[in-house]
C-alpha atoms as a PDB file:
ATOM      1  CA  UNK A   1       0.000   0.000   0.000  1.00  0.00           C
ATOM      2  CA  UNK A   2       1.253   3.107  -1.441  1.00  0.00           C
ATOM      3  CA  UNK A   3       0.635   6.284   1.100  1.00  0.00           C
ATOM      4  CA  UNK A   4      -0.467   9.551  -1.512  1.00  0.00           C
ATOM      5  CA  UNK A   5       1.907  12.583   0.247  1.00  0.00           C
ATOM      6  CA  UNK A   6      -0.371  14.878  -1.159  1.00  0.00           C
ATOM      7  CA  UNK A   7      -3.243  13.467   0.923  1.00  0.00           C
ATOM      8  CA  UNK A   8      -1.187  13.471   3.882  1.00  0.00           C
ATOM      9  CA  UNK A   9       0.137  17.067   3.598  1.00  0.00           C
ATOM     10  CA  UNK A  10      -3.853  17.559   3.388  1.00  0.00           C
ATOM     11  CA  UNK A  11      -4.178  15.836   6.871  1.00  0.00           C
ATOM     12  CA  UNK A  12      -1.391  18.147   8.019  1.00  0.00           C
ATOM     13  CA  UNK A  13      -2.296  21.373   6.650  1.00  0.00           C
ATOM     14  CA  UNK A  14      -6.121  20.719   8.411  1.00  0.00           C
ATOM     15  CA  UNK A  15      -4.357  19.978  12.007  1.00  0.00           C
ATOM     16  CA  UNK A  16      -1.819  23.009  11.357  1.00  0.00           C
ATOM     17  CA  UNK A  17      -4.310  25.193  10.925  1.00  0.00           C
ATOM     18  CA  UNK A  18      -7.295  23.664  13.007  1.00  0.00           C
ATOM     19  CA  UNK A  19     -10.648  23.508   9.772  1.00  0.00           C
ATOM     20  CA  UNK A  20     -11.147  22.176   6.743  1.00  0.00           C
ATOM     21  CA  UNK A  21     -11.696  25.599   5.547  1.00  0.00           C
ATOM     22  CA  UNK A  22      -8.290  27.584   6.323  1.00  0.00           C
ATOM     23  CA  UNK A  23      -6.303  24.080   5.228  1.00  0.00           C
ATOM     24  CA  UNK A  24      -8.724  24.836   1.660  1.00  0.00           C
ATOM     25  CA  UNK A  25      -7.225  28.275   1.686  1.00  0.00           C
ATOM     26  CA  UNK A  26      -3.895  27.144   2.516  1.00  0.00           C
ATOM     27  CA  UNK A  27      -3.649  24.276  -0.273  1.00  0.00           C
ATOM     28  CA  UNK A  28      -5.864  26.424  -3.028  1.00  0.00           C
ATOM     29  CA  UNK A  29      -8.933  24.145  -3.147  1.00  0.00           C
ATOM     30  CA  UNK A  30     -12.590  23.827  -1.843  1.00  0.00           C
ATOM     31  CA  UNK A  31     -13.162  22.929   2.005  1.00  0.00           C
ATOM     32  CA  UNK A  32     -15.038  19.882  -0.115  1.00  0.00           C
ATOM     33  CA  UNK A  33     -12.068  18.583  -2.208  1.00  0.00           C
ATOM     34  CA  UNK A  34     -10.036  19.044   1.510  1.00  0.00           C
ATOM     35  CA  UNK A  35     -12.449  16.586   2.844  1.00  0.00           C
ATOM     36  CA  UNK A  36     -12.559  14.357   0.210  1.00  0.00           C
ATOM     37  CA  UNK A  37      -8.456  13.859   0.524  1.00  0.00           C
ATOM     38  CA  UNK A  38      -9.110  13.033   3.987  1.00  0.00           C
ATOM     39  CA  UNK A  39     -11.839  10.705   3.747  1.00  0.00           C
ATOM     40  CA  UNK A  40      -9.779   9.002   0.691  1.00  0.00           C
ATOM     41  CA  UNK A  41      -6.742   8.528   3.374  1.00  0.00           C
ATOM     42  CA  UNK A  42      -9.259   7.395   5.659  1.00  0.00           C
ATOM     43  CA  UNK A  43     -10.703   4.802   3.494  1.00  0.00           C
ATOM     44  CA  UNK A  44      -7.615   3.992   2.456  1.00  0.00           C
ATOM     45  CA  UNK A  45      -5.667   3.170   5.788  1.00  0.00           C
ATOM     46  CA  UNK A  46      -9.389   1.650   7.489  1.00  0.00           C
ATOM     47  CA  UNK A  47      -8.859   4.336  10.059  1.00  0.00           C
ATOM     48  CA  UNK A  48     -10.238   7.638  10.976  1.00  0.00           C
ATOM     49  CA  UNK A  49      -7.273  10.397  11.128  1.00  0.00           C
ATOM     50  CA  UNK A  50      -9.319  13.455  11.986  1.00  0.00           C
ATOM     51  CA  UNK A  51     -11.930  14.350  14.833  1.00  0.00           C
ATOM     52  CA  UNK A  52     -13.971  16.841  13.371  1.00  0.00           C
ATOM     53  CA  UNK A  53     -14.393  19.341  16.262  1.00  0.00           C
ATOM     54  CA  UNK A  54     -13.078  22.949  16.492  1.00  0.00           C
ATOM     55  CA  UNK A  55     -10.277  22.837  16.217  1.00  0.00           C
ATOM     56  CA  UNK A  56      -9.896  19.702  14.685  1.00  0.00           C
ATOM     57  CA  UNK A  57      -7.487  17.414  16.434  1.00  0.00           C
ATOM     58  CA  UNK A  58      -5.602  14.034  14.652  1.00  0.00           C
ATOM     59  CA  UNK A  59      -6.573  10.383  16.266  1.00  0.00           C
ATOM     60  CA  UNK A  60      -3.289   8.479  16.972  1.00  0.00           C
ATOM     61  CA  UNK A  61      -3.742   7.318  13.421  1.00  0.00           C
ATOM     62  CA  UNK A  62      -3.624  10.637  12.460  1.00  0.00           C
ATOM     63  CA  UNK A  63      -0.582  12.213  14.332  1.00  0.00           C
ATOM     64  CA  UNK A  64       1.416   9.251  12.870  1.00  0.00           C
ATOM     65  CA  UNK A  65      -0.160  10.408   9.170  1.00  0.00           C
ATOM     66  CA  UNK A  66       1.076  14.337  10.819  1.00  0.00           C
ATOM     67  CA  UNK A  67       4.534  12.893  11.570  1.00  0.00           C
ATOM     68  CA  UNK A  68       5.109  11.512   7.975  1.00  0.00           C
ATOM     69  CA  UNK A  69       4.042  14.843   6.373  1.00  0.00           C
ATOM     70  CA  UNK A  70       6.445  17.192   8.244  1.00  0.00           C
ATOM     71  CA  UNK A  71       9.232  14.581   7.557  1.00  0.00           C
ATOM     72  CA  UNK A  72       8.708  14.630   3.793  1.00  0.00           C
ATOM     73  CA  UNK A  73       8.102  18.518   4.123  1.00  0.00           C
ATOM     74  CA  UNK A  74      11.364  18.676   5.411  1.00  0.00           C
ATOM     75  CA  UNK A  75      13.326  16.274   3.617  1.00  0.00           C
ATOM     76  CA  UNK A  76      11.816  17.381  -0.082  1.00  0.00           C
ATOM     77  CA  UNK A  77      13.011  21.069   1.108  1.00  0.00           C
ATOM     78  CA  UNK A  78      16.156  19.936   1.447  1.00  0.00           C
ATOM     79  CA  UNK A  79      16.648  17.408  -1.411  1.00  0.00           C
ATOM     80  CA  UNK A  80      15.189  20.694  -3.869  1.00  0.00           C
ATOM     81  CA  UNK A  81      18.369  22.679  -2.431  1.00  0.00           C
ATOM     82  CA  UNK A  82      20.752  20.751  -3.233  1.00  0.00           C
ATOM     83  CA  UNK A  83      19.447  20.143  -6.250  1.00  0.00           C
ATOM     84  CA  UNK A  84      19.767  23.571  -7.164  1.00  0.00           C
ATOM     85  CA  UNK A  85      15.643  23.316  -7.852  1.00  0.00           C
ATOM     86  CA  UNK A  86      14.858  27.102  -8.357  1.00  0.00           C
ATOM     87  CA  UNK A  87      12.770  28.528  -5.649  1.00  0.00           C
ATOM     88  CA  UNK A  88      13.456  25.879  -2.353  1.00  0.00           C
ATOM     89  CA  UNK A  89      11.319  27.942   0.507  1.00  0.00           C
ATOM     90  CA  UNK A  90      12.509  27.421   4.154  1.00  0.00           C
ATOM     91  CA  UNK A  91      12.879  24.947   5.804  1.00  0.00           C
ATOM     92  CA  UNK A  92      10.385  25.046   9.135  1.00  0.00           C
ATOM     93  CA  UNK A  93      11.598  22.986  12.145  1.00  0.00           C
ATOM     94  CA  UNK A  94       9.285  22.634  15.036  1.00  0.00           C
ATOM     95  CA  UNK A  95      10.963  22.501  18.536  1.00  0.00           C
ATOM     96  CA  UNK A  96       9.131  22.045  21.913  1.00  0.00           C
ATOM     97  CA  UNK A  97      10.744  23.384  25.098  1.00  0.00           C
ATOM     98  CA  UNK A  98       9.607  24.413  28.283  1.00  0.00           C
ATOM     99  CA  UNK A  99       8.818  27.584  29.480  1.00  0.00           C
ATOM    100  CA  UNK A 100      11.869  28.346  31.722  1.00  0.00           C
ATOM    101  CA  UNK A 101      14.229  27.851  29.228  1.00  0.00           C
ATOM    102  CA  UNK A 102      12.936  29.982  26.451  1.00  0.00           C
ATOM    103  CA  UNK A 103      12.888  32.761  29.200  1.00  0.00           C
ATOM    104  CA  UNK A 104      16.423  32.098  29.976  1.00  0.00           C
ATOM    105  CA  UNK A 105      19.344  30.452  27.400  1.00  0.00           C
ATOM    106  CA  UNK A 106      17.361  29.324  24.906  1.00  0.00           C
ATOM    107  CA  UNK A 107      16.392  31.923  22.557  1.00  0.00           C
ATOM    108  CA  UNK A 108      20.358  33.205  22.770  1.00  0.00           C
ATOM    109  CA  UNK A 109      21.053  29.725  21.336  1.00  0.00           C
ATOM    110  CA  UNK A 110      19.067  30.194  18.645  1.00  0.00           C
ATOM    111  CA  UNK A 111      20.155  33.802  17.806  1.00  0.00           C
ATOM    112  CA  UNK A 112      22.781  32.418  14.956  1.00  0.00           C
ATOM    113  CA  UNK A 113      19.896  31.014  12.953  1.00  0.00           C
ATOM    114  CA  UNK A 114      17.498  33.486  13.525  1.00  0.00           C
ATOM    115  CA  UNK A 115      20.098  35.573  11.333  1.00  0.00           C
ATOM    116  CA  UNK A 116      19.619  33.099   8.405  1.00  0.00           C
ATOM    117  CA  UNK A 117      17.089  33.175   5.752  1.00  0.00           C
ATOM    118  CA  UNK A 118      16.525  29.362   4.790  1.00  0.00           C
ATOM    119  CA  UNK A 119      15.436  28.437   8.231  1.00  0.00           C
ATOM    120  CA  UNK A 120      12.392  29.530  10.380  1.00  0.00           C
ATOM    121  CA  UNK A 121      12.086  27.476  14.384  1.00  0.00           C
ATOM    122  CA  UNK A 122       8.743  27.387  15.752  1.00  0.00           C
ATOM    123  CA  UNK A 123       8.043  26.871  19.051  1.00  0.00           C
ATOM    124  CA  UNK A 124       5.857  24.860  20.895  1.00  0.00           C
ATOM    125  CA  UNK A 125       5.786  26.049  25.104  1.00  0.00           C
ATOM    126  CA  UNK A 126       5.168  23.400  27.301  1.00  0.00           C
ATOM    127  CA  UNK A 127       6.633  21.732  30.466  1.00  0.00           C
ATOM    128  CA  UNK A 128       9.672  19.932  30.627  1.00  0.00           C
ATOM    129  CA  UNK A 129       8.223  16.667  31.742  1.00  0.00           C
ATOM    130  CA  UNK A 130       5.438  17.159  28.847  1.00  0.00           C
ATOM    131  CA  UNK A 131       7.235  18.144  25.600  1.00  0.00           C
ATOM    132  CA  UNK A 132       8.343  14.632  24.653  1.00  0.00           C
ATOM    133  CA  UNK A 133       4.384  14.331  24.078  1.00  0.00           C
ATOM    134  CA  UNK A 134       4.588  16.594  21.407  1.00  0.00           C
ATOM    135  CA  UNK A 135       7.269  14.609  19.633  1.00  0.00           C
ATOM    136  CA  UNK A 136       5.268  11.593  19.556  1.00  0.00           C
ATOM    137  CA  UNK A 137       2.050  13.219  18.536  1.00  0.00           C
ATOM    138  CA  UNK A 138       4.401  14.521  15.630  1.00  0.00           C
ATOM    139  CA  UNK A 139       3.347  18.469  16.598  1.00  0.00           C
ATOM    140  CA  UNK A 140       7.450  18.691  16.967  1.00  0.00           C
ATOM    141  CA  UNK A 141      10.395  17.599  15.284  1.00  0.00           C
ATOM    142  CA  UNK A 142      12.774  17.644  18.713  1.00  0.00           C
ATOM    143  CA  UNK A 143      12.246  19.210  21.682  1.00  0.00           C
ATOM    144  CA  UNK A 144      14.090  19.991  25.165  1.00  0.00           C
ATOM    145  CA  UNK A 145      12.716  17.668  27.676  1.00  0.00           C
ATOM    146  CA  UNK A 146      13.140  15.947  31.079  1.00  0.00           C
ATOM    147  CA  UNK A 147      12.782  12.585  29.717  1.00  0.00           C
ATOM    148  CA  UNK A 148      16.123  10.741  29.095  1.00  0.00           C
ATOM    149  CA  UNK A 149      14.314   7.409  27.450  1.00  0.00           C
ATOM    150  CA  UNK A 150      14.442   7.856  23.667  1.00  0.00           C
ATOM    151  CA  UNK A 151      11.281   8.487  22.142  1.00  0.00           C
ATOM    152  CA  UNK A 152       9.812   5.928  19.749  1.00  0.00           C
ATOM    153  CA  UNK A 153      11.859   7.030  16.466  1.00  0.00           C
ATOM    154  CA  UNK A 154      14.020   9.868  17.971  1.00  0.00           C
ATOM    155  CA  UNK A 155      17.791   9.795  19.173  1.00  0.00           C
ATOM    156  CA  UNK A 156      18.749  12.122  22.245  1.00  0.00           C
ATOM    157  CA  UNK A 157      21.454  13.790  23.958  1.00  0.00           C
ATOM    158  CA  UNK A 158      22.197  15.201  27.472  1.00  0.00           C
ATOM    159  CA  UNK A 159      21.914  18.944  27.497  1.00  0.00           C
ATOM    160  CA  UNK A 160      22.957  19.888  31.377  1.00  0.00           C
ATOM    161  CA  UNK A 161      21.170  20.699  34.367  1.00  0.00           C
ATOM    162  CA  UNK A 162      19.262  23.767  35.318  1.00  0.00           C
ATOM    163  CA  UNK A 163      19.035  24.351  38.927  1.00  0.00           C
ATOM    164  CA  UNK A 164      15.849  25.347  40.920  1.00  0.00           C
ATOM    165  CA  UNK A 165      16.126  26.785  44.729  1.00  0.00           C
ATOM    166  CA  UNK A 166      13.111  28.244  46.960  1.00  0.00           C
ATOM    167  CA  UNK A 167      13.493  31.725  46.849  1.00  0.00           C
ATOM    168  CA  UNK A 168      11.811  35.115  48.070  1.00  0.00           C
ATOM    169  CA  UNK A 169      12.090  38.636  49.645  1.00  0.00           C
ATOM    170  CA  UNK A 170      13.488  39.417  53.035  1.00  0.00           C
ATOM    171  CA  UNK A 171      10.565  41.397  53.247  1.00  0.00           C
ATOM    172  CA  UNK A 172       8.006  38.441  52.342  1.00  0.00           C
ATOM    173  CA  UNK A 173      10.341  35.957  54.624  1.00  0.00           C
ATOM    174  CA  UNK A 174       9.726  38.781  57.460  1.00  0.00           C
ATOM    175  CA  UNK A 175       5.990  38.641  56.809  1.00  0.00           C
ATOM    176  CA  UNK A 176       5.685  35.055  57.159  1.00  0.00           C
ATOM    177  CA  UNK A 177       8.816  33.408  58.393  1.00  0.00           C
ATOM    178  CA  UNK A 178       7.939  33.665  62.246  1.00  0.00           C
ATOM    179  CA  UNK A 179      10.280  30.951  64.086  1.00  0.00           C
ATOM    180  CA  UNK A 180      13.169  28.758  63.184  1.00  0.00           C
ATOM    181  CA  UNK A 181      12.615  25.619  60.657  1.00  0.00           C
ATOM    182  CA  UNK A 182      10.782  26.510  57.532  1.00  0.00           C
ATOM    183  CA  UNK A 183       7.511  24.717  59.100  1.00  0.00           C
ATOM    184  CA  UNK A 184       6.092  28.599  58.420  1.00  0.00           C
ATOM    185  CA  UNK A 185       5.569  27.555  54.405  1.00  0.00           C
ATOM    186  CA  UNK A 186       2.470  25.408  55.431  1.00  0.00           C
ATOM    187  CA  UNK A 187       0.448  28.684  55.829  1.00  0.00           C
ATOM    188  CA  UNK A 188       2.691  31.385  53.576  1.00  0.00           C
ATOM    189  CA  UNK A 189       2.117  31.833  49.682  1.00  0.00           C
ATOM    190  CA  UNK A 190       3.565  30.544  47.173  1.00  0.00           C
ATOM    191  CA  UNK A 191       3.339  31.303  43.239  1.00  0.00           C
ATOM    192  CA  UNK A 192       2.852  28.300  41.035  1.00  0.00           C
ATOM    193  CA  UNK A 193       3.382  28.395  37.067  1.00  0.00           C
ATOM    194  CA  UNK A 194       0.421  25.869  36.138  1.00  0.00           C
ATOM    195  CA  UNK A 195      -0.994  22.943  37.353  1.00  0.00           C
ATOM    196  CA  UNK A 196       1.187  20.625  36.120  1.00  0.00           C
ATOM    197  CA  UNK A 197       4.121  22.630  37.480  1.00  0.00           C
ATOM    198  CA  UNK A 198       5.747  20.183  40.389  1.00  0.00           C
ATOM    199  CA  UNK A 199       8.319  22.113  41.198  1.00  0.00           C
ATOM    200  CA  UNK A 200       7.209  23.877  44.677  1.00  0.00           C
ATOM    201  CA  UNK A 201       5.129  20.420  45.629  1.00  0.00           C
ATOM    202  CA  UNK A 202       8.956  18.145  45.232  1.00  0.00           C
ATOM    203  CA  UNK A 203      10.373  20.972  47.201  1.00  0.00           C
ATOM    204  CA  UNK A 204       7.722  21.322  49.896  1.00  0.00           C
ATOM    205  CA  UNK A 205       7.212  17.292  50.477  1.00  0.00           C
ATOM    206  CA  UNK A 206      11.301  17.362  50.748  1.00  0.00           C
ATOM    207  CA  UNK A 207       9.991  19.609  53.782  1.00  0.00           C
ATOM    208  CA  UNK A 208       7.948  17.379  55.449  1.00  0.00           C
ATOM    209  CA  UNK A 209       4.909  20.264  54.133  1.00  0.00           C
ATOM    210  CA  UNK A 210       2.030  18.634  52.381  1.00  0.00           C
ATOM    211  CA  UNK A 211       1.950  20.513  48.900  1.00  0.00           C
ATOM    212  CA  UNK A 212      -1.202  20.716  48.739  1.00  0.00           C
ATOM    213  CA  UNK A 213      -1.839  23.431  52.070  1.00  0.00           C
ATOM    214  CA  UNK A 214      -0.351  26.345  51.294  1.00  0.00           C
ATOM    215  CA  UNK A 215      -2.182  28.944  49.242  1.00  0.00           C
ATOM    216  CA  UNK A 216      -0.928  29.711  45.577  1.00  0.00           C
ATOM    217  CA  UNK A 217      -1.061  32.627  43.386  1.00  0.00           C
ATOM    218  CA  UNK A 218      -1.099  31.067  39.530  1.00  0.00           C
ATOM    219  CA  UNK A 219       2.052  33.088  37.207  1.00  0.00           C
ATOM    220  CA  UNK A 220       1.308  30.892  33.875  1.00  0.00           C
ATOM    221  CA  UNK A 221       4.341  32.702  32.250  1.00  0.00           C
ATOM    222  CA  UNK A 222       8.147  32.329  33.193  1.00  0.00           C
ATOM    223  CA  UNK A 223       9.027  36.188  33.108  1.00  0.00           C
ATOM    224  CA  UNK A 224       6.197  37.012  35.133  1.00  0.00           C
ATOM    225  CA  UNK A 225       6.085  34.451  36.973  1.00  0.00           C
ATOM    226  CA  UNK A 226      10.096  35.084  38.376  1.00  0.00           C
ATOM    227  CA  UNK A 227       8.602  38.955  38.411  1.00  0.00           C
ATOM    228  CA  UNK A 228       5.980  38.011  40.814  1.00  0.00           C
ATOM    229  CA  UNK A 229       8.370  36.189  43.046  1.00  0.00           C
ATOM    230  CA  UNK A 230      10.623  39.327  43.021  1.00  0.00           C
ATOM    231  CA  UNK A 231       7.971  41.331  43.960  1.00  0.00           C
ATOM    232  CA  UNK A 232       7.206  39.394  47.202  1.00  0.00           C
ATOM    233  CA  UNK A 233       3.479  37.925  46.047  1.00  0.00           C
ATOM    234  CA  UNK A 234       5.159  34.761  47.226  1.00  0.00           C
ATOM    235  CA  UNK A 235       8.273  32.594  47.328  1.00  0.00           C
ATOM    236  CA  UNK A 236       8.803  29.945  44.711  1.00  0.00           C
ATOM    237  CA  UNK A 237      11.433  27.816  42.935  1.00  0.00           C
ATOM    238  CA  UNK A 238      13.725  29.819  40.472  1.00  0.00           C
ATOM    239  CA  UNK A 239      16.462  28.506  38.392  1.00  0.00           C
ATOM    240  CA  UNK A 240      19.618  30.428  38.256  1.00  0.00           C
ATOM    241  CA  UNK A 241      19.500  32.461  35.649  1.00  0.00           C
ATOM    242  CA  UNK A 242      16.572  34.064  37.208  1.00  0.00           C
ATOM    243  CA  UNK A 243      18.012  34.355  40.777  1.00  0.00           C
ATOM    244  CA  UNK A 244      21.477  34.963  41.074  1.00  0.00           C
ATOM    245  CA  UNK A 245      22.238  38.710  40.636  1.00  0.00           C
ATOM    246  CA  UNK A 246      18.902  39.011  43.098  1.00  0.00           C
ATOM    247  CA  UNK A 247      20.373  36.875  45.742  1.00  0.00           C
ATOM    248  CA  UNK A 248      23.552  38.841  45.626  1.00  0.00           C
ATOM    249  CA  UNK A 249      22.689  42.037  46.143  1.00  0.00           C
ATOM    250  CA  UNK A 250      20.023  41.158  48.918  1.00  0.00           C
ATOM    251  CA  UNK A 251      16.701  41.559  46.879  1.00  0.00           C
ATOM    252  CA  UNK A 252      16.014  38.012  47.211  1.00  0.00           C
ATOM    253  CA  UNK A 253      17.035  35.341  50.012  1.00  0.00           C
ATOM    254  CA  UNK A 254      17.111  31.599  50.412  1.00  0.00           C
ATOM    255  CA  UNK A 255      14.361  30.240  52.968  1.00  0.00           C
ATOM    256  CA  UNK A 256      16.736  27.247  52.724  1.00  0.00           C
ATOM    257  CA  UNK A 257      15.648  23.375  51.869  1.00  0.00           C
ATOM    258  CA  UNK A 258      18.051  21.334  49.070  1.00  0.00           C
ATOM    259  CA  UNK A 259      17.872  23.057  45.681  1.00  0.00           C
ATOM    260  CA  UNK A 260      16.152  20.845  43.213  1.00  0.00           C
ATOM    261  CA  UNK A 261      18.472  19.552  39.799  1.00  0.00           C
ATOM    262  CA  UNK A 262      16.238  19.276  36.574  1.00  0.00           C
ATOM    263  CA  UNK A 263      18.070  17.304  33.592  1.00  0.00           C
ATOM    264  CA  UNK A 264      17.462  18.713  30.424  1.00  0.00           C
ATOM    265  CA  UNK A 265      17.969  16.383  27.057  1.00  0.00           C
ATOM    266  CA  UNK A 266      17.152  16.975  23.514  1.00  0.00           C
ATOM    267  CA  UNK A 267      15.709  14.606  21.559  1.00  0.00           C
ATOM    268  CA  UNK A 268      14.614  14.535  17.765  1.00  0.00           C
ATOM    269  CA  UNK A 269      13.665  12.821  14.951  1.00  0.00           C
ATOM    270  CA  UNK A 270      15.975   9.691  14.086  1.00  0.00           C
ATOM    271  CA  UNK A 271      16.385  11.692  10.517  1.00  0.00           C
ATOM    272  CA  UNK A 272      18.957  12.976   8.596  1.00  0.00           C
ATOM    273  CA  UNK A 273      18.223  16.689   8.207  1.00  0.00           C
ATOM    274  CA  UNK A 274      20.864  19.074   7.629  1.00  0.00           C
ATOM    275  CA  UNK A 275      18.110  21.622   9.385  1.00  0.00           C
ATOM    276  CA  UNK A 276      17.298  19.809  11.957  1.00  0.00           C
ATOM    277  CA  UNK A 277      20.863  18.907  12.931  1.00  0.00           C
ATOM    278  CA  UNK A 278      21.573  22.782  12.436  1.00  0.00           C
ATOM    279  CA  UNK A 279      19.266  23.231  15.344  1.00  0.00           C
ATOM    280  CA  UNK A 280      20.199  20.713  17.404  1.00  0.00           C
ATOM    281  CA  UNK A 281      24.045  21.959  16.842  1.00  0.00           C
ATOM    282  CA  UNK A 282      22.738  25.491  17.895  1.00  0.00           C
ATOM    283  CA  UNK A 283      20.732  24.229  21.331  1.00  0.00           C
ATOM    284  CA  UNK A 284      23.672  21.752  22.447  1.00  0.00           C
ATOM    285  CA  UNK A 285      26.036  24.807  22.314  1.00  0.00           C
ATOM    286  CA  UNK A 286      23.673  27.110  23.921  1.00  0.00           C
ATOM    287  CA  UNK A 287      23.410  24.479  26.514  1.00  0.00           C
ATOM    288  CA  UNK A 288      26.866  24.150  27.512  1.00  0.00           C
ATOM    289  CA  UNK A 289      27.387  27.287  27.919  1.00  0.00           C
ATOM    290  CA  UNK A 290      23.968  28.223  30.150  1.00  0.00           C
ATOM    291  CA  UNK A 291      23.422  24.884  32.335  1.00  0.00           C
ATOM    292  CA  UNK A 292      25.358  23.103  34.702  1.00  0.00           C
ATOM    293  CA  UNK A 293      27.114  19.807  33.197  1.00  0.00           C
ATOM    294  CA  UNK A 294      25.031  16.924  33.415  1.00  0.00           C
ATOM    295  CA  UNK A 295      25.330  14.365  36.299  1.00  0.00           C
END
C-alpha cells in the first residue's frame, strides 16, 4: 500500500491550521475537495485520522499520518536545495521546550539562525516533563525535555542541568517566616506556574509540608512568573538564571531546603536533516554554555 503525500500534507495542513476551511485556503482548493483527501486517506488506511471538532485534532492514526508529512516537508526542502531546484522555501523545524528555558538560554542559542534566511524554528511552550508528548504526537520535530528514554523514532542527547532553589524577599520571609525551621511555608504563599508545574510540591514534600496546604497565586508565564516572586506575592522555585544577581545584592534570600536539579535532554527525529541537525548543533552549544554539566 502506497501512502499519496499529497493526501497526507492535506491531513497536516487541516491539524496546522485547526478547519477544513483555512487548510482549503492554505492548499488552493474547496473545504469539499479538503475533505474528500481526507476521507480518501481514511478509506484507504481503514482508520479515521481526523476528529472533526473545532479545532480539529488528529486520532493516533492521524498524528502518525502528521509525523510523515512534516518529515517529507522537510526532507523534499532539502533534497530541492541541493538540487539547485529554483525557488526551495525554508525549511520550518518545530521545537518544543519548556517555558523556563525559552525565558532564559534558549532563545540566545538560537540567535545564529534566527540571522539566516533558509530556516524559520517554531516553538511549541510546554513543560519539561510534557514536551516529549509533542514529539510523539508529531506536533514537533525535537524538543528539550526531562525525559532521558528515547522516544519511539528519535535519538537524544544530554543537554545539562538547570538548577531550581526556593526563593523570596526578606521582606516576604519577614511577613511570614515567624520561628526557626521553615515549618512557616504550610500557611505562607507561594506562586505556582500551572498545574502541572511540580516544582514547589517536590520541594515542599522534601519539607515534610504537604503541597497541597499552602495557598498559591497562579504566574502561567516564566518572566512574570520570576517577576511576581521578586515582587514578594510569594516565594517559589527559580532557576539560576533568574536568581542569582537578586540573591547577591540582597533583593532576594534563600528560605533554605536542598535546591532541586532538573536534567534537560534533547531529543529529535531519528532523521537525517541538515536543518534539523543545524538546530540541534545550535541548542547543544547554547546548553553548555547556560546549564550546569550533566550528572
Amino acid at each position: 500500500m502506497e501512502l499519496s503525500i499529497e493526501l497526507a500534507r492535506t491531513v497536516l495542513a487541516v491539524v496546522d491550521l485547526g478547519t477544513f476551511d483555512a487548510a482549503a485556503r492554505r492548499l488552493r482548493v474547496t473545504p469539499s475537495a479538503v475533505s474528500q483527501r481526507v476521507r480518501a486517506l481514511e478509506h484507504q488506511l481503514g482508520q479515521v485520522l481526523l476528529v472533526r471538532e473545532k479545532p480539529v485534532r488528529p486520532t493516533p492514526a492521524g498524528r502518525t499520518i502528521v509525523r510523515l508529512a512534516r518529515q517529507l516537508a522537510l526532507l523534499e526542502q532539502e533534497a530541492r536545495a541541493e538540487l539547485g531546484a529554483g525557488d526551495t522555501g525554508v525549511a520550518i523545524v518545530t521545537v518544543a521546550v519548556n517555558a523556563d528555558s525559552l525565558a532564559t538560554w534558549l532563545m540566545p542559542a538560537l540567535g545564529p539562525l534566527f540571522r539566516t534566511d533558509d530556516l524559520v524554528v517554531q516553538v511549541h511552550r510546554d513543560d519539561q516533563n510534557r514536551t516529549a508528548e509533542l514529539l510523539e504526537s508529531g506536533d514537533a520535530m525535537a524538543a528539550v525535555t526531562a525525559r532521558a528514554a528515547a522516544v519511539a523514532g528519535c535519538v537524544v542527547r544530554a543537554l545539562g542541568s538547570m538548577r531550581y532553589r526556593a526563593v523570596a524577599t526578606p521582606a516576604y520571609v519577614a511577613r511570614h517566616g515567624g520561628g526557626p525551621g521553615i515549618d512557616w511555608l504550610r500557611d505562607a504563599p507561594l506562586v505556582q506556574f500551572d498545574r502541572h508545574d511540580d516544582l514547589q510540591h517536590r520541594y515542599l514534600r522534601a519539607c515534610g509540608v504537604d503541597p497541597d496546604e499552602p495557598p498559591r497565586h497562579v504566574i502561567p508565564s516564566s518572566t512574570e512568573f520570576a517577576a511576581a516572586v521578586h515582587l514578594g506575592a510569594g516565594w517559589g522555585m527559580l532557576p539560576d538564571a533568574q536568581c542569582d544577581a537578586a540573591l547577591s545584592d540582597g533583593r532576594l534570600v534563600l528560605i533554605g531546603g536542598d535546591p532541586i536539579e532538573v536534567e534537560l535532554y534533547w531529543q529529535q527525529w531519528s532523521l537525517r536533516s541538515s536543518s534539523l541537525d543545524r538546530v540541534a548543533d545550535a541548542v547543544e552549544t547554547g546548553a553548555r554554555a547556560a546549564l550546569r554539566p550533566a550528572a
